[in-house]
C-alpha atoms as a PDB file:
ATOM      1  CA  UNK A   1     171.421 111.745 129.394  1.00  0.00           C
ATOM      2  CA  UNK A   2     168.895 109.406 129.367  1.00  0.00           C
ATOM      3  CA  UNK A   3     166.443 111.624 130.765  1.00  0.00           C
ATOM      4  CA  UNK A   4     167.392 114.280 128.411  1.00  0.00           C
ATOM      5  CA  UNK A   5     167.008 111.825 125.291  1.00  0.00           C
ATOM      6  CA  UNK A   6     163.357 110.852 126.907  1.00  0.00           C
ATOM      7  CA  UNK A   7     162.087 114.525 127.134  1.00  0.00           C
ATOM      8  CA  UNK A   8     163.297 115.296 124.029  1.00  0.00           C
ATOM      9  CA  UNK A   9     161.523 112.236 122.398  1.00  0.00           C
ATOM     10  CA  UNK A  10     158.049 112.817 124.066  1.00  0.00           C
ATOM     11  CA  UNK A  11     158.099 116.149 123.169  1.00  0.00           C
ATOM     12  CA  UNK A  12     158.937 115.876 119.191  1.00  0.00           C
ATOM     13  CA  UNK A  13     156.717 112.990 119.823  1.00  0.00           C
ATOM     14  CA  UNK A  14     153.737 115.614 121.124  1.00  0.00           C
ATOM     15  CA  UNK A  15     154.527 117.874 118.732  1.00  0.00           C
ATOM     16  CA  UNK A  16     154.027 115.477 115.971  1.00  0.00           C
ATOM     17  CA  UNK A  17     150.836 114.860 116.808  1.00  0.00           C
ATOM     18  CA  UNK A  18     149.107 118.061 117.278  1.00  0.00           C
ATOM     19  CA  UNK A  19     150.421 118.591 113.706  1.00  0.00           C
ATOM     20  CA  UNK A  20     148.380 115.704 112.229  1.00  0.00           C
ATOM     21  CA  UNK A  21     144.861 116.228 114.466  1.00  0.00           C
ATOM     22  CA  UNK A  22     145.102 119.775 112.581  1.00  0.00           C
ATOM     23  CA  UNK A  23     145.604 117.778 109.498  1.00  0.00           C
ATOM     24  CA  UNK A  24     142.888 115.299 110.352  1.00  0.00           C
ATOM     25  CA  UNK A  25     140.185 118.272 110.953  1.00  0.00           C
ATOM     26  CA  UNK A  26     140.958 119.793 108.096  1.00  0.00           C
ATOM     27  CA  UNK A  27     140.506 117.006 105.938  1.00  0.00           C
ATOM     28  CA  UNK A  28     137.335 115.947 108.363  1.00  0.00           C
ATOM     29  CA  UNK A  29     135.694 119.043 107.893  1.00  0.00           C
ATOM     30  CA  UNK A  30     135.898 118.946 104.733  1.00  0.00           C
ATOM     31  CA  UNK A  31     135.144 115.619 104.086  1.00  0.00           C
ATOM     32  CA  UNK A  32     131.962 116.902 106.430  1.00  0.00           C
ATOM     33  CA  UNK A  33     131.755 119.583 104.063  1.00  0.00           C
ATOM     34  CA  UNK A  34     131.301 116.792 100.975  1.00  0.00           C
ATOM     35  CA  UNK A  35     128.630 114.281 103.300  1.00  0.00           C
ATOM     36  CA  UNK A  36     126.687 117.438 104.122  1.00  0.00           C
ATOM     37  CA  UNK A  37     126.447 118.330 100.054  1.00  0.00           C
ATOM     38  CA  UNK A  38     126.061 114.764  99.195  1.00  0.00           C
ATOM     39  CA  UNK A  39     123.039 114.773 101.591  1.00  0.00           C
ATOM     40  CA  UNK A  40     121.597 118.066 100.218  1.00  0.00           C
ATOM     41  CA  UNK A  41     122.148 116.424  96.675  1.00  0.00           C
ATOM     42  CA  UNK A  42     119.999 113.387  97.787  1.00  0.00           C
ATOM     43  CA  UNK A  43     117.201 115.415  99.332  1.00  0.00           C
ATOM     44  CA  UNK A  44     116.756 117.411  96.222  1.00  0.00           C
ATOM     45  CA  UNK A  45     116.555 114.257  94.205  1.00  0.00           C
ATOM     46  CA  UNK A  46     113.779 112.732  96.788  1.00  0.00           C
ATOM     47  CA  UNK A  47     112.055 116.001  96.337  1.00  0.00           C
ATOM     48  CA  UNK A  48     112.360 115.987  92.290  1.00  0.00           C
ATOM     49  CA  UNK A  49     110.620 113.123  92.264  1.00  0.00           C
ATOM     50  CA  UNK A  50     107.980 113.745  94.721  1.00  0.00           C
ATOM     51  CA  UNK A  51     106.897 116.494  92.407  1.00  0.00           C
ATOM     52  CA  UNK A  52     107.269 113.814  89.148  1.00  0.00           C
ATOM     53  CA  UNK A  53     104.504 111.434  91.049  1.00  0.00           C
ATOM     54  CA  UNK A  54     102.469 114.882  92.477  1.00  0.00           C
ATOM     55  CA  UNK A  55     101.796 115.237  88.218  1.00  0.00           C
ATOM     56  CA  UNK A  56     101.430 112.183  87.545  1.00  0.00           C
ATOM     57  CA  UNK A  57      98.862 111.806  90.097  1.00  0.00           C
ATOM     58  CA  UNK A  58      97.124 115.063  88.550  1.00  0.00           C
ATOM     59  CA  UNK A  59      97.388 113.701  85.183  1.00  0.00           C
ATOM     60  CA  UNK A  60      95.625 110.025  86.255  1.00  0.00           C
ATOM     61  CA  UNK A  61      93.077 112.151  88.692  1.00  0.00           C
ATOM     62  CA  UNK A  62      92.126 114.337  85.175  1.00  0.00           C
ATOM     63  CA  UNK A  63      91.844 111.706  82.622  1.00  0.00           C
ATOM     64  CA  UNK A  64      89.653 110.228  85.517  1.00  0.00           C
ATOM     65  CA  UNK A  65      87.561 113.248  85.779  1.00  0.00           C
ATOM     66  CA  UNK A  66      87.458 113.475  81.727  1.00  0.00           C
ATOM     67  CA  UNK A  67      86.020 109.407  81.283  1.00  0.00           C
ATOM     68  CA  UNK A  68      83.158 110.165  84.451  1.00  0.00           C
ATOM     69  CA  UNK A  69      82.348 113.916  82.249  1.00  0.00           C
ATOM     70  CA  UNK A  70      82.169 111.965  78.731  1.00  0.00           C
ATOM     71  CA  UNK A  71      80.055 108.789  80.899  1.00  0.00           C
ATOM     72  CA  UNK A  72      77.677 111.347  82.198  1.00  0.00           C
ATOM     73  CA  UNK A  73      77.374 113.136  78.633  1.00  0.00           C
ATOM     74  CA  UNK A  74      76.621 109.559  77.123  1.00  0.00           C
ATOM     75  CA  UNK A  75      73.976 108.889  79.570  1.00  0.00           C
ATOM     76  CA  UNK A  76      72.439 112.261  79.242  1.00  0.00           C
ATOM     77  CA  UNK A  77      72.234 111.601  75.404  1.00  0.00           C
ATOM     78  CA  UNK A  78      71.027 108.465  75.692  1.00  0.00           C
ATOM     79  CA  UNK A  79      68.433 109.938  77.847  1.00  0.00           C
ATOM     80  CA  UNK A  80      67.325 112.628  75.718  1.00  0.00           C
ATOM     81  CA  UNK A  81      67.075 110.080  72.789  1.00  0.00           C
ATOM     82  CA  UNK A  82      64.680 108.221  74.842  1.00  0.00           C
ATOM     83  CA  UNK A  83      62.576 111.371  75.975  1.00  0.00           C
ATOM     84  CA  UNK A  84      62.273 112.281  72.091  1.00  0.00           C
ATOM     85  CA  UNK A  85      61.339 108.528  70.971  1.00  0.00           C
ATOM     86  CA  UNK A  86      58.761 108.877  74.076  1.00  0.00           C
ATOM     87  CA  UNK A  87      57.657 112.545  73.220  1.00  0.00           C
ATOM     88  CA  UNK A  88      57.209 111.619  69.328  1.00  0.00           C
ATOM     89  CA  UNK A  89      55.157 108.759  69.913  1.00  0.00           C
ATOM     90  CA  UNK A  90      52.664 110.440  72.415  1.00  0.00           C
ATOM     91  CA  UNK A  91      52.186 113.495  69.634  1.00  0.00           C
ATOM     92  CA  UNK A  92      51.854 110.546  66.662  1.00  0.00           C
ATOM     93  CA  UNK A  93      48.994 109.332  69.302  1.00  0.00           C
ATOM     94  CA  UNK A  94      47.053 112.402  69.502  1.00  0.00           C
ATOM     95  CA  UNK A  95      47.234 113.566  65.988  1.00  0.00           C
ATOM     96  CA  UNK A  96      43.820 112.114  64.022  1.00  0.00           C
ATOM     97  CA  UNK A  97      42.049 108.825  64.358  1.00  0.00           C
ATOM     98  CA  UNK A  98      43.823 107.178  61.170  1.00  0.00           C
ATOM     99  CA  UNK A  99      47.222 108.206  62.219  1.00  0.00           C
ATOM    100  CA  UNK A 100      46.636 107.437  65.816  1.00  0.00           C
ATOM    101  CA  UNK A 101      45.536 103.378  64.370  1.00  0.00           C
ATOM    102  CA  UNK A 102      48.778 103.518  62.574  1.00  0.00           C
ATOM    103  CA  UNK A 103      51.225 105.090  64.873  1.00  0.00           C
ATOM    104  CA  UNK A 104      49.890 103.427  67.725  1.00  0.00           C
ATOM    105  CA  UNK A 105      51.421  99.707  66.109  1.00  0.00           C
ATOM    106  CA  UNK A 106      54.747 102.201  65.678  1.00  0.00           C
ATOM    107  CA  UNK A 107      54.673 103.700  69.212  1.00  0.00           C
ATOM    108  CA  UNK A 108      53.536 100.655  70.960  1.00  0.00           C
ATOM    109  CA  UNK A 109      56.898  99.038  69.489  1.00  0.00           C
ATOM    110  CA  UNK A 110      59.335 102.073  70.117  1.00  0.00           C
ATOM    111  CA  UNK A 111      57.859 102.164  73.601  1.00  0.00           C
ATOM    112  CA  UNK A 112      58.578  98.292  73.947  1.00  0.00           C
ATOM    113  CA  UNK A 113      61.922  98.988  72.905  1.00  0.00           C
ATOM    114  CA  UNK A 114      62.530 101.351  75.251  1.00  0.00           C
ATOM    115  CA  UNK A 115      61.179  99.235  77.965  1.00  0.00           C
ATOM    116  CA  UNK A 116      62.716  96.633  76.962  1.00  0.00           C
ATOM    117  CA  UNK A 117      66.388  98.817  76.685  1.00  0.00           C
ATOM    118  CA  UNK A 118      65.638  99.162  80.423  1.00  0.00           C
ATOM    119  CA  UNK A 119      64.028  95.328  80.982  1.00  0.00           C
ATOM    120  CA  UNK A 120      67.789  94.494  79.096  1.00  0.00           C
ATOM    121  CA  UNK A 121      69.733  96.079  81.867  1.00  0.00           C
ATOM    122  CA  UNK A 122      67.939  94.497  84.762  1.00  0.00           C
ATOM    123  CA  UNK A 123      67.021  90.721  83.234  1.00  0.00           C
ATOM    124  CA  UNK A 124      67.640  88.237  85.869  1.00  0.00           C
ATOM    125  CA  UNK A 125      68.824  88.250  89.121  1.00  0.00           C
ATOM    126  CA  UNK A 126      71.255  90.830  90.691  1.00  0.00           C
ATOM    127  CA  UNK A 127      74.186  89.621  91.656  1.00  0.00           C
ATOM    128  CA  UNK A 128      73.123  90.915  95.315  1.00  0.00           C
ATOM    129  CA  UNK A 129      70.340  88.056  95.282  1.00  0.00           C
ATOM    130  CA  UNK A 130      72.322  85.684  93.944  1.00  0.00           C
ATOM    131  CA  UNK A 131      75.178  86.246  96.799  1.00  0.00           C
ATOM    132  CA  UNK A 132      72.500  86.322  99.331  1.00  0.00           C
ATOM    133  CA  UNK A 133      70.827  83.078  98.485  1.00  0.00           C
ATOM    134  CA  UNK A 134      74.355  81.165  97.781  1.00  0.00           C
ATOM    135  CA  UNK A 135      75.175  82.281 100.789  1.00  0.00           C
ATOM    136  CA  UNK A 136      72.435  81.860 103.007  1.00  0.00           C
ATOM    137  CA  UNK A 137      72.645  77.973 101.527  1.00  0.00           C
ATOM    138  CA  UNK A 138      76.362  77.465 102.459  1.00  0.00           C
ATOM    139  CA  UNK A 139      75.806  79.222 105.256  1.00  0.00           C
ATOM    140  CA  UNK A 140      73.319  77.234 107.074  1.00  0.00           C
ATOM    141  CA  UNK A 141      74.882  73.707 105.442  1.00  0.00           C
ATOM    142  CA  UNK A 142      78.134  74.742 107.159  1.00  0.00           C
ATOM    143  CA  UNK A 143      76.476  75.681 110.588  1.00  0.00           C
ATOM    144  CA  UNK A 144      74.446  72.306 110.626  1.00  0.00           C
ATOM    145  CA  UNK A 145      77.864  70.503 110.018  1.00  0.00           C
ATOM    146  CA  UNK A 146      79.616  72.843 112.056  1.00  0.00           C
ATOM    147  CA  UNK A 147      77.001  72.582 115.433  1.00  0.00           C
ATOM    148  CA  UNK A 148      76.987  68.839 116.565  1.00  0.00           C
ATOM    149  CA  UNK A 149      75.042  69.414 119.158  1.00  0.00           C
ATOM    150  CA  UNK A 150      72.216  71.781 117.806  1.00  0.00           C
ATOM    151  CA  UNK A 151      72.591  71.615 113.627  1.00  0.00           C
ATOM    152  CA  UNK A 152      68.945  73.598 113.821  1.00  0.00           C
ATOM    153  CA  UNK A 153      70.277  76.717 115.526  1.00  0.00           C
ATOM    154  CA  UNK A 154      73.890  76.251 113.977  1.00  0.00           C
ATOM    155  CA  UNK A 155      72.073  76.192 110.737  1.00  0.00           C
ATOM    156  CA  UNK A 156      69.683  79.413 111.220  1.00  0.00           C
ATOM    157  CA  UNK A 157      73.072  81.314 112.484  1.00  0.00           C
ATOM    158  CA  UNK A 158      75.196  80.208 109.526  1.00  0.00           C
ATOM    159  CA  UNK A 159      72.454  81.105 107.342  1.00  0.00           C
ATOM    160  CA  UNK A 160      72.174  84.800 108.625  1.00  0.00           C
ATOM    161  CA  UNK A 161      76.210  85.055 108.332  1.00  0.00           C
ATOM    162  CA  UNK A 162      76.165  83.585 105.308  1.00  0.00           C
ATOM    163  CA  UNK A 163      73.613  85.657 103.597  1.00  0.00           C
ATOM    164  CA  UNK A 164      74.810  88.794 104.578  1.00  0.00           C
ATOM    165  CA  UNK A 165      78.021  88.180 103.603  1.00  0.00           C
ATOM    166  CA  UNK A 166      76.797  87.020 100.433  1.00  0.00           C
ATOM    167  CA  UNK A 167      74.980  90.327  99.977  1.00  0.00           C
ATOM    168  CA  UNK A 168      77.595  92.564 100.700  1.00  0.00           C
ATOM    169  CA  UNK A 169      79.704  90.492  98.042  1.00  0.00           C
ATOM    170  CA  UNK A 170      77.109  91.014  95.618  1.00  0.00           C
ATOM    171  CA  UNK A 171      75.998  94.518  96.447  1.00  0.00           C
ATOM    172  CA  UNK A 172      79.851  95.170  95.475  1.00  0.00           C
ATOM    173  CA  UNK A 173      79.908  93.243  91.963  1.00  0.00           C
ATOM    174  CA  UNK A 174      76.697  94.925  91.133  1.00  0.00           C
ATOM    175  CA  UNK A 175      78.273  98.665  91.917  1.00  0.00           C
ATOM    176  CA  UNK A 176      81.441  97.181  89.867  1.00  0.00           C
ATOM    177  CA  UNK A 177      79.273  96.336  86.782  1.00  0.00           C
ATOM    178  CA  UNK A 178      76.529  99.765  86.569  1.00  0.00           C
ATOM    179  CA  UNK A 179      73.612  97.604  87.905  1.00  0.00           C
ATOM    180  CA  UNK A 180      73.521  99.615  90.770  1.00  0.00           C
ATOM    181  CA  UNK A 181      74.839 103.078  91.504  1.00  0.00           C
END
């Protein structure tokens, strides 16, 4: 009996459990069916807004391109402004002797002016001088402290380092302000 009652057991027992792994895959697969979508949901969001920062990339890259066209188109006007203060005063020049007495106090001032428009711009020292001679200083003070042993040669190496360094620093602030192009 007792074997009859065992047998019996392990096989409702067997039977039982096939039952639930065909519930269990269905409700995997299905929840498979939901990661999978879930997934495909998240991808399309990642792409969304790889195409949002693709325009606003174009949008910053075109405004950039619009400020370098209306820079260029102020420079050009500025330099046919000059050309015509330049072309006016050589034809006051030539014109008769009186006007050429009086123009020439008129052009000799609107050609000062534009010399000095330009003198303006490049007054003093570039920044690249300034960094090379700072640095060439520091430089060869540090390599004189630095080198016990030699401060002559620790000084002329410093100084090269330093100097170049300081000119590339320079070099850079002076492309960052218009000095140099």
């Amino acid at each position: 009996m007792k074997n009859l009652f065992l047998t019996g057991a392990v096989s409702i027992l067997f039977l039982t459990s096939c039952n639930k792994d065909e519930k269990l895959q269905t409700s995997s697969l299905e929840q498979q069916k939901l990661d999978y979508q879930a997934r495909q949901i998240d991808i399309e969001k990642q792409k969304i807004a790889i195409e949002k920062e693709k325009i606003n990339f174009e949008r910053q890259k075109d405004s950039i391109e619009k400020a370098a066209v209306a820079k260029e188109q102020a420079r050009q006007a500025e330099a046919n402004r000059v050309a015509r203060r330049n072309t006016s005063s050589s034809t006051r020049r030539s014109s008769g002797s009186y006007a050429s007495n009086s123009s020439s106090g008129t052009s000799s001032s609107s050609g000062s002016a534009g010399t000095t428009t330009t003198a303006t711009k490049k007054k003093g020292w570039s920044s690249a001088a300034k960094g090379t001679v700072i640095g060439t200083v520091g430089g060869a003070a540090a390599g004189a402290i630095i080198s016990r042993k030699n401060p002559g040669l620790g000084a002329v190496i410093g100084g090269v380092a330093g100097g170049a360094t300081g000119y590339t620093i320079g070099r850079a602030q002076d492309r960052k302000s218009g000095r140099v192009q």
